[in-house]
Protein backbone atom coordinates (compact mmCIF):
# COMPACT_ATOMS: atom_id res chain seq x y z
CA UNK A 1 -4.30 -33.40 -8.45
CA UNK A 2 -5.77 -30.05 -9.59
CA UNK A 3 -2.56 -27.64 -10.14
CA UNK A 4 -3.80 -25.10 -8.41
CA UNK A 5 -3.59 -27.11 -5.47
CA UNK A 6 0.15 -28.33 -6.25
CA UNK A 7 2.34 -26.13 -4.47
CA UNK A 8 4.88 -24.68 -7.26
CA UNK A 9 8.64 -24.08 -6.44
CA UNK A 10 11.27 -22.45 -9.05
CA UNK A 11 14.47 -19.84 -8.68
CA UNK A 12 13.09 -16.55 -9.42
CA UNK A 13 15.75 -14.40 -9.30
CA UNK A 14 18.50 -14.29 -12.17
CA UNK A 15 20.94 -16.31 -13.95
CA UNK A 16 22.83 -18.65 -11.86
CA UNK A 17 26.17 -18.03 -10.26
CA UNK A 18 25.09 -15.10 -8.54
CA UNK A 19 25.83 -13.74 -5.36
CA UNK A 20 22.12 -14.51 -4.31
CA UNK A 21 19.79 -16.90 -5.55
CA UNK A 22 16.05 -16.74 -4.77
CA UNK A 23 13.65 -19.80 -5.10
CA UNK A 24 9.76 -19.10 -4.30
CA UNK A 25 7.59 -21.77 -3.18
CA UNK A 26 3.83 -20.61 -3.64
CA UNK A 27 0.72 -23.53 -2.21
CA UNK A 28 -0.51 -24.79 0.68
CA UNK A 29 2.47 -27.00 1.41
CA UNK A 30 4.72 -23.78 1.45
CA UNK A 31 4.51 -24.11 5.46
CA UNK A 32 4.65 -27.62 5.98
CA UNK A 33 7.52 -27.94 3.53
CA UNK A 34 9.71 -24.55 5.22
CA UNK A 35 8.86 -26.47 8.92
CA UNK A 36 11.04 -29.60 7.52
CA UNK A 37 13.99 -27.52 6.21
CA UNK A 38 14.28 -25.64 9.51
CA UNK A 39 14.71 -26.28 12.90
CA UNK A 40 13.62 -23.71 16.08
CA UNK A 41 10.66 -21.05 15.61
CA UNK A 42 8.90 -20.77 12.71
CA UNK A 43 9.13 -17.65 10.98
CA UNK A 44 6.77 -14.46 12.13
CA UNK A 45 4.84 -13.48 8.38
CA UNK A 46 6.52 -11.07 6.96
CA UNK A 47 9.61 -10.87 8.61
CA UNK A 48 13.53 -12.09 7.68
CA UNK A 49 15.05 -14.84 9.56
CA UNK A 50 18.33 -16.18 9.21
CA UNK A 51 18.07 -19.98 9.44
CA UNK A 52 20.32 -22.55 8.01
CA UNK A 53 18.26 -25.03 5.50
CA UNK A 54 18.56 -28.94 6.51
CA UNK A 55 18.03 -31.86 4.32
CA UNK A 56 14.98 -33.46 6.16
CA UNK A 57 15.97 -36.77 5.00
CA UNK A 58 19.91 -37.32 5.93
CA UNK A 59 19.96 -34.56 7.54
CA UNK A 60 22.82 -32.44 5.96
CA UNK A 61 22.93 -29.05 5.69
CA UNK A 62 21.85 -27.58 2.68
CA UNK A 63 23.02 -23.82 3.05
CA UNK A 64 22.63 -20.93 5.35
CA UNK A 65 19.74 -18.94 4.06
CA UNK A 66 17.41 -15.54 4.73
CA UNK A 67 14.10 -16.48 4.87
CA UNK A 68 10.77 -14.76 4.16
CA UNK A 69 7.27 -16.72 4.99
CA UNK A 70 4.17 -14.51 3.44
CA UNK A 71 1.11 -15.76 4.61
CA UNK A 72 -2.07 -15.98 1.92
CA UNK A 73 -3.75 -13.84 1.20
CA UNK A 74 -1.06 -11.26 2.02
CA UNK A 75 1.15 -12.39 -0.65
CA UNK A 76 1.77 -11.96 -4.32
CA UNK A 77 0.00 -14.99 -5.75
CA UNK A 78 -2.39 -15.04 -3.05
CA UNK A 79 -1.31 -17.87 -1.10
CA UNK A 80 1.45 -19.07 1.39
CA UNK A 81 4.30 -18.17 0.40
CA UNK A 82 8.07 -18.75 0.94
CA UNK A 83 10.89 -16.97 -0.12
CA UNK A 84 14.29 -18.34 0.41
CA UNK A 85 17.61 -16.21 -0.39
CA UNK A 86 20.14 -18.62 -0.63
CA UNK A 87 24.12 -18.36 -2.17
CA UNK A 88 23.68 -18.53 -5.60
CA UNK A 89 26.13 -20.77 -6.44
CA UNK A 90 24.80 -24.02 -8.82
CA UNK A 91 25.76 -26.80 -6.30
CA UNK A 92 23.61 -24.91 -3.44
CA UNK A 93 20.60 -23.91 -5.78
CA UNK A 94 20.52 -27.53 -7.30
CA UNK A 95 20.83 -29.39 -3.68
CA UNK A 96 17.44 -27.09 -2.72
CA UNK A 97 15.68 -27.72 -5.74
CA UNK A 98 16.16 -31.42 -5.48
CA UNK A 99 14.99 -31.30 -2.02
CA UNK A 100 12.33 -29.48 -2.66
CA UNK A 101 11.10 -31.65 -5.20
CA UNK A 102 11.31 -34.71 -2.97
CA UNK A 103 7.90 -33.36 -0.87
CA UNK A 104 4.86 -34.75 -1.72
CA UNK A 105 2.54 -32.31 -3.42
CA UNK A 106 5.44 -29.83 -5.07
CA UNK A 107 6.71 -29.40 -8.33
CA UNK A 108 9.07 -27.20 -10.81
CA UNK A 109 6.58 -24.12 -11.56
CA UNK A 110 6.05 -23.03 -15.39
CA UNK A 111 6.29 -20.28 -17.19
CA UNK A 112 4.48 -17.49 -15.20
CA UNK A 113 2.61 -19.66 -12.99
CA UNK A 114 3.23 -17.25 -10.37
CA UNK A 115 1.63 -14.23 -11.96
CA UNK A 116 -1.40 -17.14 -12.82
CA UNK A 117 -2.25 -17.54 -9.99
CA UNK A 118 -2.39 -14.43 -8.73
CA UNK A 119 -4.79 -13.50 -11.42
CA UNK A 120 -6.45 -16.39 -10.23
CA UNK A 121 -6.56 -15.25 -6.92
CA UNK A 122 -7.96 -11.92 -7.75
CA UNK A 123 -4.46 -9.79 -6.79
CA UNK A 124 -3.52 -8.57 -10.00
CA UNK A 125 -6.22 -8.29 -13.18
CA UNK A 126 -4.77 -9.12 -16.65
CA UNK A 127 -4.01 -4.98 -17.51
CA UNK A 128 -1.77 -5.64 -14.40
CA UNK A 129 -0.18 -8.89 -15.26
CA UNK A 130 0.61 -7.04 -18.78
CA UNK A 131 1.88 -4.48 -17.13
CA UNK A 132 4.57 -6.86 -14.60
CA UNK A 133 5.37 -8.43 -18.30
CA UNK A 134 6.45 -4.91 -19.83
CA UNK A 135 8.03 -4.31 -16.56
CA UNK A 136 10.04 -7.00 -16.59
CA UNK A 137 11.00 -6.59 -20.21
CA UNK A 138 11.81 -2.78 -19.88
CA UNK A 139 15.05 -1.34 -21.58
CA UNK A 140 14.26 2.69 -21.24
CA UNK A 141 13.18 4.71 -17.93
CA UNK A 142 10.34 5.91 -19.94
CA UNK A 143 9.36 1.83 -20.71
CA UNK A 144 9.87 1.31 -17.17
CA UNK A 145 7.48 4.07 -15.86
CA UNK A 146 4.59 3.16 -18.38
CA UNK A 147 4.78 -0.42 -17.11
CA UNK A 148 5.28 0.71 -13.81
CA UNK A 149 1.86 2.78 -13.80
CA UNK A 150 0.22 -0.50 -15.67
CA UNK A 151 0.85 -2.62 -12.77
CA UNK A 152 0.07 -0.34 -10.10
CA UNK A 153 -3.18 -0.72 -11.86
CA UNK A 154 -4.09 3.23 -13.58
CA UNK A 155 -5.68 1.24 -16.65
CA UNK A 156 -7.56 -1.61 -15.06
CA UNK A 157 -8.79 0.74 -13.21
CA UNK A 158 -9.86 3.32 -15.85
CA UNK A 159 -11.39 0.47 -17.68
CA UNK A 160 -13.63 -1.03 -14.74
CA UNK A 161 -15.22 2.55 -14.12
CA UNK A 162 -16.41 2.32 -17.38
CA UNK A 163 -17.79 -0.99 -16.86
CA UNK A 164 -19.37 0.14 -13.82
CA UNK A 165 -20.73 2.80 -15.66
CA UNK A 166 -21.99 0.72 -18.03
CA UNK A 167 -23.53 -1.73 -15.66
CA UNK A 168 -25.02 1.21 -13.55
CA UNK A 169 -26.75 2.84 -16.92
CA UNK A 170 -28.21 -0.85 -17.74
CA UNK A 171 -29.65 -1.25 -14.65
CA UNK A 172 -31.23 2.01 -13.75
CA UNK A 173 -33.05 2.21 -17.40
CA UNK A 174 -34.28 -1.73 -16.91
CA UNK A 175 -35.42 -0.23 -13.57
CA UNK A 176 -37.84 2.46 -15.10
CA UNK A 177 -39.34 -0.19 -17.79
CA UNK A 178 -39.63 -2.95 -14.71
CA UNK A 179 -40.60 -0.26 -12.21
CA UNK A 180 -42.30 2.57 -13.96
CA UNK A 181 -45.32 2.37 -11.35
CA UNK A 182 -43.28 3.02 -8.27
CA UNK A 183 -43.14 6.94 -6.98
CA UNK A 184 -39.05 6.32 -6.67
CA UNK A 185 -38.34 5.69 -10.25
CA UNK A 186 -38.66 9.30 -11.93
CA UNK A 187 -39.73 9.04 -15.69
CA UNK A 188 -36.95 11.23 -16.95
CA UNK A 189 -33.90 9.09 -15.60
CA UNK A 190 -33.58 6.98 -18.80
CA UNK A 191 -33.32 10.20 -20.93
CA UNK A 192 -30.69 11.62 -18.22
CA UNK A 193 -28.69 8.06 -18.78
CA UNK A 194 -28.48 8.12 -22.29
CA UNK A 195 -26.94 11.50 -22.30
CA UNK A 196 -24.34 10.58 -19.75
CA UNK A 197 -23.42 7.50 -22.06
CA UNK A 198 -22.95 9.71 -24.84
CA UNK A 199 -20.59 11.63 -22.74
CA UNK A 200 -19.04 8.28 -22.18
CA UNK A 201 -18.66 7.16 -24.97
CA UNK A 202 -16.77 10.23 -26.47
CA UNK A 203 -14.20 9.93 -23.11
CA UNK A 204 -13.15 6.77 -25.10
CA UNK A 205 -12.98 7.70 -28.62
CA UNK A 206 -10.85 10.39 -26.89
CA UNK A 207 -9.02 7.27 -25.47
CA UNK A 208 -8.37 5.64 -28.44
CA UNK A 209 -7.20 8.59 -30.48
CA UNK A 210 -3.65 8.47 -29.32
CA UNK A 211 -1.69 7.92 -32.06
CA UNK A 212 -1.07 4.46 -30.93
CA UNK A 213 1.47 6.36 -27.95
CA UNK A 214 1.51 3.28 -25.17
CA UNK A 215 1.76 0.73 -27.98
CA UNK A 216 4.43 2.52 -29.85
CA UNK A 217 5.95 3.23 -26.34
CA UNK A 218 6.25 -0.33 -25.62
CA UNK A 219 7.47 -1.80 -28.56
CA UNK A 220 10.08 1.20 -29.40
CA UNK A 221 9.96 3.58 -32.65
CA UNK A 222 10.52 2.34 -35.55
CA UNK A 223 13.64 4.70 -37.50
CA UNK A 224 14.63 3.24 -40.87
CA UNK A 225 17.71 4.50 -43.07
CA UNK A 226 17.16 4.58 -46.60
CA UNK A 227 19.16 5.82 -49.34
CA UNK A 228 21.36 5.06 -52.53
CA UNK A 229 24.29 2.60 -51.63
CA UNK A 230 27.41 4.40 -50.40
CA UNK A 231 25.42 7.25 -48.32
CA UNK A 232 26.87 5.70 -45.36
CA UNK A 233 24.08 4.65 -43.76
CA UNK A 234 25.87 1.60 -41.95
CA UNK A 235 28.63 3.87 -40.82
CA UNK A 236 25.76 6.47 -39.13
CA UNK A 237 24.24 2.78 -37.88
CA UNK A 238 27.52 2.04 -36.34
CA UNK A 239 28.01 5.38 -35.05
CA UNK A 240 24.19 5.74 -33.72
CA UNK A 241 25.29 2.25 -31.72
CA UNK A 242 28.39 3.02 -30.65
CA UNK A 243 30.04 -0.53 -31.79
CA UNK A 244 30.09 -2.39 -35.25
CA UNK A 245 26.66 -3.47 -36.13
CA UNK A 246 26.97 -3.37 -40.31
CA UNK A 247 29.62 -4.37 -42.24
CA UNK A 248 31.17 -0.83 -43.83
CA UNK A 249 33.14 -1.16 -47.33
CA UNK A 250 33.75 1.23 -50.22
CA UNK A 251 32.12 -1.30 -52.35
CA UNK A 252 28.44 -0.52 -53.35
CA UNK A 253 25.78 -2.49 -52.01
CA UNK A 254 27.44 -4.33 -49.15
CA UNK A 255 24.53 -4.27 -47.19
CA UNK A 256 22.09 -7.01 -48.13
CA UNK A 257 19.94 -7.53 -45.67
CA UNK A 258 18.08 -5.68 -42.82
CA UNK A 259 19.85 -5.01 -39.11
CA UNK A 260 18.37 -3.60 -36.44
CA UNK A 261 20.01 -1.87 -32.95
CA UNK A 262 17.96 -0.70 -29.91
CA UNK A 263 18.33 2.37 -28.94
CA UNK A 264 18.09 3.94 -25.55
CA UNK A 265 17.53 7.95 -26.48
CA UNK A 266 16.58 10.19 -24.09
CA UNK A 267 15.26 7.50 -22.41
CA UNK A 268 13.14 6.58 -25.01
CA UNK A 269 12.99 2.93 -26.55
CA UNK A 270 13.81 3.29 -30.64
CA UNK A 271 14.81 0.48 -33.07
CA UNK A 272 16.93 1.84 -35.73
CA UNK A 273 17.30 -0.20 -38.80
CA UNK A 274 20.09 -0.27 -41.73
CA UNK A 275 18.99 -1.49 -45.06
CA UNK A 276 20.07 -2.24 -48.47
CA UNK A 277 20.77 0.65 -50.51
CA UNK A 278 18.23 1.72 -53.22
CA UNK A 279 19.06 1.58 -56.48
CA UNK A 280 17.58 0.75 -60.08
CA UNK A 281 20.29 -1.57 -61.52
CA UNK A 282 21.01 -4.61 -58.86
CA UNK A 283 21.47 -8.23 -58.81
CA UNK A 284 18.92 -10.61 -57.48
CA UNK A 285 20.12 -10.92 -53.97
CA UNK A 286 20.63 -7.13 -53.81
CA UNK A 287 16.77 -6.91 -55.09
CA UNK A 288 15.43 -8.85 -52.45
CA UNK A 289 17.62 -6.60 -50.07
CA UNK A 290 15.92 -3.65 -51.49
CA UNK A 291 12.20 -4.97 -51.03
CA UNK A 292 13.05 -5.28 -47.98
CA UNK A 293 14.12 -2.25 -46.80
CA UNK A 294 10.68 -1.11 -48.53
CA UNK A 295 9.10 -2.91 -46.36
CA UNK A 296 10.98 -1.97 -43.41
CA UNK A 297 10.25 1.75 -44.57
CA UNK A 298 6.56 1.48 -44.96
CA UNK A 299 5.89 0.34 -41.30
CA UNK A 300 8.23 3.04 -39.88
CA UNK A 301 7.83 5.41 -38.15
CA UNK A 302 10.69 8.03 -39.05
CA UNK A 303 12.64 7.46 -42.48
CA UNK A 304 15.97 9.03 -42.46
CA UNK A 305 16.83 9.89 -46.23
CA UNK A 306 20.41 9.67 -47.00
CA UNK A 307 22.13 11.51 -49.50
CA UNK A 308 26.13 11.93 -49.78
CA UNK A 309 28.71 13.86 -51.80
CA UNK A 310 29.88 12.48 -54.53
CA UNK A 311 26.82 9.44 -54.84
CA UNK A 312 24.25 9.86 -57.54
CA UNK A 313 20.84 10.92 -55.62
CA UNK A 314 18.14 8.57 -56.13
CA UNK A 315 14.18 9.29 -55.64
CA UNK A 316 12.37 8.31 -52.80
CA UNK A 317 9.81 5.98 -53.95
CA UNK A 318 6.21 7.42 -54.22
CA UNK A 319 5.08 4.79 -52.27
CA UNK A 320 6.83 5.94 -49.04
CA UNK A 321 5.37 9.31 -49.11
CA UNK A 322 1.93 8.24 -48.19
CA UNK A 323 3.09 5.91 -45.84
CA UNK A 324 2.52 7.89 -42.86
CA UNK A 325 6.03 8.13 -41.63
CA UNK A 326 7.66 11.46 -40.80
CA UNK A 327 10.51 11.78 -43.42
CA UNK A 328 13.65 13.81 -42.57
CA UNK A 329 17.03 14.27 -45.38
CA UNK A 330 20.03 13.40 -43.66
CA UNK A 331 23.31 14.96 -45.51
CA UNK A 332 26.07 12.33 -44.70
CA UNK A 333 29.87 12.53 -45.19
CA UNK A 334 29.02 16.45 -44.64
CA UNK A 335 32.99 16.59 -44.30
CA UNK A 336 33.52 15.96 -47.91
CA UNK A 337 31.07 18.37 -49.63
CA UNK A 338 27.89 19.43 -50.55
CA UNK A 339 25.37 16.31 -51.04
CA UNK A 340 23.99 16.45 -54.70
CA UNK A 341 20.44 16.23 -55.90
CA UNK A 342 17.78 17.25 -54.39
CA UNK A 343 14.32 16.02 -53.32
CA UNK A 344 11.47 16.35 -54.83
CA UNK A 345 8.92 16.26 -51.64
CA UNK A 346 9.31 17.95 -48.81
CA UNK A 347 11.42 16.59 -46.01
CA UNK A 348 10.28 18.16 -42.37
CA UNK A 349 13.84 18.60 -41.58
CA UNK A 350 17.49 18.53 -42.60
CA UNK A 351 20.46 17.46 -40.83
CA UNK A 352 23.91 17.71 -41.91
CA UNK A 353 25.94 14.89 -40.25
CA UNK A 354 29.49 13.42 -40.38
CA UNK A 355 30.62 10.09 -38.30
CA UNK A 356 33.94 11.98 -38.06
CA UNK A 357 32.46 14.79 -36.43
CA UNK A 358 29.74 15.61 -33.18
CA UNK A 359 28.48 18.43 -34.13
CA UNK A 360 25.92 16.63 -36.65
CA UNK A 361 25.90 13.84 -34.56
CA UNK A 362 24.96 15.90 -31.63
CA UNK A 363 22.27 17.48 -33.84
CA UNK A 364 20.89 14.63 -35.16
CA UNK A 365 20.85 12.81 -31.80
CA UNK A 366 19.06 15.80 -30.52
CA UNK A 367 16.11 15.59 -33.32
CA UNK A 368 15.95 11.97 -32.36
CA UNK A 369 15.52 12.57 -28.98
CA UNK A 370 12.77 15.60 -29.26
CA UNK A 371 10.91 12.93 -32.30
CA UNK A 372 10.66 10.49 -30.03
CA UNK A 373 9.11 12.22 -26.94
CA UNK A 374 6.66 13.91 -29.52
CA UNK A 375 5.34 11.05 -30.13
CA UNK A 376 5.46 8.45 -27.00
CA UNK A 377 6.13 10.81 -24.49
CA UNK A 378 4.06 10.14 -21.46
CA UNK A 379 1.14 12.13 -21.22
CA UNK A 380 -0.94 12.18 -17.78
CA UNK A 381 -3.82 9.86 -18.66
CA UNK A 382 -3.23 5.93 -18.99
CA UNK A 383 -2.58 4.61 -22.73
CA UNK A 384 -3.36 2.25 -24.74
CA UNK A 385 -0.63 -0.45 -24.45
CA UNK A 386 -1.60 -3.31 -26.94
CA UNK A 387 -3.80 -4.28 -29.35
CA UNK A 388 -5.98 -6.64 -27.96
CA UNK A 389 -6.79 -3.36 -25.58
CA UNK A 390 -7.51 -1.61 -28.76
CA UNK A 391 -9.46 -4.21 -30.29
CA UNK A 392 -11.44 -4.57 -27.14
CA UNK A 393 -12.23 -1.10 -26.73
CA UNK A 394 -13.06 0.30 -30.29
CA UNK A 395 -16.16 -3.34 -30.21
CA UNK A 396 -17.20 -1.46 -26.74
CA UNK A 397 -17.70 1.92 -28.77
CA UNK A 398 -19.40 0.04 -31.62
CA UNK A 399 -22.38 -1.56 -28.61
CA UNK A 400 -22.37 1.42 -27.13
CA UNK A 401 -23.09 4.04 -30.29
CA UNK A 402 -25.64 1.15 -31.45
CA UNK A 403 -27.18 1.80 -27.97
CA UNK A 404 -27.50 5.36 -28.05
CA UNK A 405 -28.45 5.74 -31.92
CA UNK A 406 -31.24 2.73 -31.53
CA UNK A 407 -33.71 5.66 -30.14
CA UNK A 408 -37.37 4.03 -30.44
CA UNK A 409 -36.04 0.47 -30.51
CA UNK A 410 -37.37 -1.92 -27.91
CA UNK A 411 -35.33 -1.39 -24.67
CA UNK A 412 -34.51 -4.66 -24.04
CA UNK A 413 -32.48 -4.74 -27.20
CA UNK A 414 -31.00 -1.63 -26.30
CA UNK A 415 -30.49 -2.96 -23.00
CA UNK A 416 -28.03 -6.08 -24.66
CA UNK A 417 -26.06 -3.77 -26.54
CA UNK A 418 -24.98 -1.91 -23.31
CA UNK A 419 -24.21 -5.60 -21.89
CA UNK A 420 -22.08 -6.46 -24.64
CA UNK A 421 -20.06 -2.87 -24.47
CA UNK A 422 -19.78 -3.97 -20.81
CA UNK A 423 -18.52 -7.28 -21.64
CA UNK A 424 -15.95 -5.82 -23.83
CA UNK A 425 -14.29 -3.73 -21.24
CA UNK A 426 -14.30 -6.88 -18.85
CA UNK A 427 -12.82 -8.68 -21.28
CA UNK A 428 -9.45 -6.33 -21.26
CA UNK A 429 -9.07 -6.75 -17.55
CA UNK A 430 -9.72 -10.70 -17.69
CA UNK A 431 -12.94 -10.97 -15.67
CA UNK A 432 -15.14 -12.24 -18.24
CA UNK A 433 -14.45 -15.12 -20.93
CA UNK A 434 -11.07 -15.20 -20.99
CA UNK A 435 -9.42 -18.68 -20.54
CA UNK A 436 -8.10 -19.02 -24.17
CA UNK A 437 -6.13 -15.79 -23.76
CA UNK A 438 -4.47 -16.86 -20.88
CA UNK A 439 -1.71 -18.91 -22.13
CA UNK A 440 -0.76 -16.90 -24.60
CA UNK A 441 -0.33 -14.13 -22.50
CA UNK A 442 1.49 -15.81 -19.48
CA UNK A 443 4.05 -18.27 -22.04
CA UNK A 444 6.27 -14.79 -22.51
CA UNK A 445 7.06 -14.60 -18.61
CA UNK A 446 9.76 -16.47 -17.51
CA UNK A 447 10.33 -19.58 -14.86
CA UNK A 448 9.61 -18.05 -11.16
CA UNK A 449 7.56 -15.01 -12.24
């Protein structure tokens, strides 16, 4: 049977106890099936009904239920649809699920077969599934409203204007090369196109230079301590988190590896990462430590510098300071004394902080906070949200400046180029060529989504 004619069944609501349990059935049996577990007047689309939920083949009651019939196409995936809030309690969910399974033509759902076939259906396009995925997945308001404006659809639909655009331009300069005979094609429309794709294509470079906001947005900033061993940098960590994340000790180089704590600041997503102390003379295992938290450094995007009284300073490596990340000195243990040393590069700011005080704290915090809406704040126009959008987008530029520079070329060539920047951009919302991306992008949504 072709699974898109199964009709798919699966809890969608949260871990089990609960006080509530959902379970979705989305196919063309969703009807027939909800007509067997009830008795009296079907359900009016749309509305809740109270009904108590039989076992169609001994007749036992199952549970006593709310129940919500959508009928396609006026429903999420597109087709009938059944929602039914049961008691959440195991025994109850599993007696429905094994009835359900009993009916001829159903089955368990996967992984984000839901959201499939609604793509399928034509109610959500991919920017929008991607969008559901994030909003699922959110952890900060600011996470939740970029996802939130995703799925209402503000990039799909920035993205399909410029198709349209694209399409439109195609079409009308074919028309004056097919057409150039007829009195309603005038001869200057081509040369009226070409400057509007220019205009075009600048709206997207202007697009695509945004510092990487939506993407950075999504997956949280990147803030790395770094420093000689003893700065306290796991103490700040465990501060920063508010519960025991590293292990503290007075002994040198207790931190090996890397950790890593989400943050919620401001409302803004940031990962904050502890690392191995740097130093020239370490062991082997405290070595490895140390490349890592090079590593860990290089992709950030903050480094907080550590330096404490009492600790011999150490260099930040030369490497780091063409890395790209902000860099900021951080004066821990400011309750004991001056830090020693100093740096030789610039730092954009210093902070003196103690764990056993707020003022720094709240200071620090503070910076954080103000960093991180600098740089994914929301801004009015849709962003950028992955890479494949990115990727998509900057080939679409490419076709399109080929297009515009290939001025004498034959138009049909011309002509492709503008089909293949077209093609890009339909390519990001999932209208054109894009069954192989599909699984990867719906095996991250969960059972009865």
């Amino acid at each position: 049977m072709n699974t898109q004619q199964e009709t798919i069944f699966a809890v969608s609501s949260g871990a089990l106890p609960s006080g509530v349990a959902v379970i979705r059935l989305s196919g063309s049996q969703s009807g027939p099936v909800l007509r067997k577990l009830i008795k009296g007047k079907f359900p009016v689309s749309r509305e809740s009904n109270l009904k108590k939920l039989w076992d169609p083949v001994d007749g036992s009651l199952l549970d006593h239920a709310l129940i919500l019939w959508f009928e396609g196409p006026g429903s999420f995936t597109g087709e009938d649809t059944v929602e039914l809030h049961c008691h959440g309690g195991r025994a109850v969910v599993a007696a429905v699920l094994r009835v359900l399974s009993s009916f001829e033509g159903c089955r368990p759902a996967e992984q984000g077969e839901f959201t499939r076939r609604a793509f399928h259906n034509n109610k959500l396009d991919l920017t929008e599934v991607e969008g559901l995925a994030d909003l699922i997945d959110a952890e900060t308001d600011a996470q939740r409203r970029q996802a939130q404006r995703q799925m209402d659809g503000a990039l799909g639909q920035l993205y399909s204007q410029w198709r349209e655009t694209l399409i439109r331009s195609r079409a009308m300069i074919e028309a004056e090369l097919d057409f150039s005979d007829e009195d309603d094609i005038p001869d200057s429309v081509a040369d009226e196109i070409w400057v509007e794709l220019e205009k075009l294509r600048l709206e997207m470079l202007d697009h695509l230079s945004d510092a990487r906001r939506g993407e950075r947005l999504r997956s949280g900033l990147q803030v790395v301590l770094l420093g000689p061993p003893n700065a306290g940098k796991s103490s700040l960590m465990n501060k920063l988190a508010q519960r025991d994340v590293a292990i503290v000790t007075p002994e040198a180089g207790t931190t090996r590896d890397v950790l890593e704590v989400h943050l919620d600041l401001g409302g803004y997503p940031v990962t904050l990462i502890d690392t191995a102390g740097i130093r020239e003379s370490a062991g082997m295992i405290e070595k490895e430590g140390i490349r890592r938290a090079l590593v860990q450094a290089e992709n950030a995007d903050l480094i907080l510098w550590t330096h404490a009284p009492n600790v011999e300073a150490e260099e930040l490596p030369q490497s780091l300071l063409t890395s790209g990340a902000e860099i900021w000195r951080l004066n821990t243990k400011s309750d004991l004394g001056d830090c020693a040393g100093h740096d030789s590069f610039e730092t954009s700011e210093v902070i003196d902080v103690s764990v056993h005080g707020t003022g720094g704290m709240n200071s620090l915090l503070s910076s954080l906070e103000s960093f991180a809406e600098r740089n994914i704040g929301l801004i009015e126009n849709p962003l950028i949200t992955r890479e494949r959008h990115r990727s998509h987008l900057t080939q679409c530029t490419d076709d399109l400046n080929r297009a515009i520079k290939a001025v004498g070329y034959p138009i049909e060539l011309r002509g492709e180029d503008l089909r293949r920047a077209a093609d890009q951009l339909g390519r990001i919302t999932g209208r054109i060529d894009v069954e192989d991306l599909l699984d990867v992008i719906f095996r991250d949504f969960c059972v009865g989504k």
